[in-house]
C-alpha atoms as a PDB file:
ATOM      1  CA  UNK A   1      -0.309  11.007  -4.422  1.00  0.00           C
ATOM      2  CA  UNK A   2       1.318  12.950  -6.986  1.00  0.00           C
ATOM      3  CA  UNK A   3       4.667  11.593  -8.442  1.00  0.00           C
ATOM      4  CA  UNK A   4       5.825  14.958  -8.006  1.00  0.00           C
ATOM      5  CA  UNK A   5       4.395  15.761  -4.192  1.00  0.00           C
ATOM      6  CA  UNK A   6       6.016  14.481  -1.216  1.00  0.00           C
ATOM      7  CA  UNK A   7       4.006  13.023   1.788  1.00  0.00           C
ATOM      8  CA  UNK A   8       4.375  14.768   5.045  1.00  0.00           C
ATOM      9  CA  UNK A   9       2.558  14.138   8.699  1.00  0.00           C
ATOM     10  CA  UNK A  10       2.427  17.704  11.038  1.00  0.00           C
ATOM     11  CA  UNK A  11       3.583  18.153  14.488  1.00  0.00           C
ATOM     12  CA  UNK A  12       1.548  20.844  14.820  1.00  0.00           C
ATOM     13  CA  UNK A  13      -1.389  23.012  13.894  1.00  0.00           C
ATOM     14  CA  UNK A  14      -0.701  24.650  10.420  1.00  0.00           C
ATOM     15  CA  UNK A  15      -2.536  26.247   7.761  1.00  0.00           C
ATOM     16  CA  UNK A  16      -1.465  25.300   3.783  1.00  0.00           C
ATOM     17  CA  UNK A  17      -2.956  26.582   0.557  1.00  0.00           C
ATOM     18  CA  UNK A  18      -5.234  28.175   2.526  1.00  0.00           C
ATOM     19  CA  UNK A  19      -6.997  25.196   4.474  1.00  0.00           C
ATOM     20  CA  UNK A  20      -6.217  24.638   8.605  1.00  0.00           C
ATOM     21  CA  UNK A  21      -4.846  21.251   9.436  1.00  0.00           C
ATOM     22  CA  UNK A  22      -3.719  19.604  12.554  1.00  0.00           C
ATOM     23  CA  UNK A  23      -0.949  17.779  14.416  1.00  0.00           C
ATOM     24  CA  UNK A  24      -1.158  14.462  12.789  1.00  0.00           C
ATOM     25  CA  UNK A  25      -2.795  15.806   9.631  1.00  0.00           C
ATOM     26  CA  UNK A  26      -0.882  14.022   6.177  1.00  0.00           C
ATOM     27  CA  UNK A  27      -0.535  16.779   3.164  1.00  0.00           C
ATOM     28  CA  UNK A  28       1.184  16.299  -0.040  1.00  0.00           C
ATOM     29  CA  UNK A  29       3.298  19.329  -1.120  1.00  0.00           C
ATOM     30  CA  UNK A  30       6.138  20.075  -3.632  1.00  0.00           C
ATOM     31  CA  UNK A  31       9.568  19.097  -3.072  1.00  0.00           C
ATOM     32  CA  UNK A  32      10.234  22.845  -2.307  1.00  0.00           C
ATOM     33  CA  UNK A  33       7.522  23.196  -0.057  1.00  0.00           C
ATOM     34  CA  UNK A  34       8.516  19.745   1.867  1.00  0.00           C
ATOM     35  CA  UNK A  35      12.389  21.399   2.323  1.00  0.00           C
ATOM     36  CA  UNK A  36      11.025  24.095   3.677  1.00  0.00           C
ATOM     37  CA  UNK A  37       8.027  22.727   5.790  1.00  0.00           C
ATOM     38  CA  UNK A  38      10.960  20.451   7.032  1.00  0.00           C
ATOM     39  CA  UNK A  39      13.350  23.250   7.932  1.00  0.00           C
ATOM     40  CA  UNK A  40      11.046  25.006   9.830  1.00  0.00           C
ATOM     41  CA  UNK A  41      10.371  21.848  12.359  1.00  0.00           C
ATOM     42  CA  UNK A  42       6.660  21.358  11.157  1.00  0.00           C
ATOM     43  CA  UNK A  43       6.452  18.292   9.700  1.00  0.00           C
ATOM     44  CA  UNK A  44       8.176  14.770   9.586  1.00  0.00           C
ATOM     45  CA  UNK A  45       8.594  12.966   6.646  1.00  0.00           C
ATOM     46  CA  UNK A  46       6.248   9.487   6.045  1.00  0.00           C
ATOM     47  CA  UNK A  47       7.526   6.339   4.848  1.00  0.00           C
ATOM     48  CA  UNK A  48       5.003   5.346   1.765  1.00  0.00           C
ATOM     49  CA  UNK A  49       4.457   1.221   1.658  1.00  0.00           C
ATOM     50  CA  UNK A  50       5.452  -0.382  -1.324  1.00  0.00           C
ATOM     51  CA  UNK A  51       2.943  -0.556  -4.108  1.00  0.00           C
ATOM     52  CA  UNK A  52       0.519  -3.896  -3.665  1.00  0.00           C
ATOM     53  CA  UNK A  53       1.657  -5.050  -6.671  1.00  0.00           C
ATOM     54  CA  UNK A  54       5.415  -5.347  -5.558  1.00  0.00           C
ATOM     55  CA  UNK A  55       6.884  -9.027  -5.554  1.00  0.00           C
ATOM     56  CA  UNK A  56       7.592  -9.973  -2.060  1.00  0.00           C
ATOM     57  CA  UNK A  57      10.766 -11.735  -1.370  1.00  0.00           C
ATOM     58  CA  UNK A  58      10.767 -15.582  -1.600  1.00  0.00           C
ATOM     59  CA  UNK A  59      13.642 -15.924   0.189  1.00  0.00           C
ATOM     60  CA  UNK A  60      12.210 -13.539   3.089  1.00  0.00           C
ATOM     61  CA  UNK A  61       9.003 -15.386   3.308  1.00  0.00           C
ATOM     62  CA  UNK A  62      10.869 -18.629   3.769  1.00  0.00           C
ATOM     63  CA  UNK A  63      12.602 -17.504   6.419  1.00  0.00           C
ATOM     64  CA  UNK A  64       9.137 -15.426   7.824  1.00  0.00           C
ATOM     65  CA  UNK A  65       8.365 -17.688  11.591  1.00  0.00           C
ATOM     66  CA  UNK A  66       4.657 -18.895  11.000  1.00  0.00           C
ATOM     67  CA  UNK A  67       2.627 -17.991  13.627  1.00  0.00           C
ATOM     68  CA  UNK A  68       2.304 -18.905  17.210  1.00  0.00           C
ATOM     69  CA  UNK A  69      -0.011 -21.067  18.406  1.00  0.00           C
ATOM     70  CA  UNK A  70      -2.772 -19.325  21.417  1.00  0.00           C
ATOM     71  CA  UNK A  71      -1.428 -20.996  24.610  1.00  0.00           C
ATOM     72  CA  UNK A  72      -4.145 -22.855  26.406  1.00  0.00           C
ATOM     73  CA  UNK A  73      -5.628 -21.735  29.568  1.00  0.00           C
ATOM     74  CA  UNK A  74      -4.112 -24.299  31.452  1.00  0.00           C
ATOM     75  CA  UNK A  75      -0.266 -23.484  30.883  1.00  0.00           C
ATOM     76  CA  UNK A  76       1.087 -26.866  32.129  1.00  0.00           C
ATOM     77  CA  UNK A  77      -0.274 -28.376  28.625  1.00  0.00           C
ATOM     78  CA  UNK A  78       1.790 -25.598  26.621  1.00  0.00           C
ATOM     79  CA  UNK A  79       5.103 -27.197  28.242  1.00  0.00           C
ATOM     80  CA  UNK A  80       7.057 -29.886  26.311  1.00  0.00           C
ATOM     81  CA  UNK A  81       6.327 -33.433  27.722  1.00  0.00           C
ATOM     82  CA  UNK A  82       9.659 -34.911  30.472  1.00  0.00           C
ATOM     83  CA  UNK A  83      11.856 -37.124  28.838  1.00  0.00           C
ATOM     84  CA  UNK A  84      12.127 -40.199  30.179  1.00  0.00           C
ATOM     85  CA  UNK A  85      15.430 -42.127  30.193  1.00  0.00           C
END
């Protein structure tokens, strides 16, 4: 994409620089073009991910949960074992 297009997702059937597109169709477009597409109800805006190359967050991975262990198929062995005074 074009550091000078925006990314857009349709809601419904449209046609743009000649060429038909549907609902759920992505096209890039100028800012001007976006404004208006946007005006008229056509078209939501998408969020783009950051780059792959972006730093994640130390501090957000430490606090990411690691993942969940697959429960077993017998659930009494997923439950903590009685404490026994």
């Amino acid at each position: 994409m074009n550091p000078q297009t925006t990314r857009l997702v349709l809601k419904r059937p449209h046609t743009h620089a000649g060429k038909s597109f549907q609902i759920g169709d992505r096209i890039d477009v100028d800012p001007h073009t976006a404004t208006w597409l946007l005006s008229q109800d056509v078209v939501f805006a998408v969020a783009e991910p950051p780059a792959s190359d972006t730093p994640l967050d130390p501090v957000l991975d430490e606090l990411r949960p690691e993942p969940s262990k697959p429960l077993s198929k017998s659930p009494s062995k997923d439950l903590p074992k009685e404490i026994k005074p």
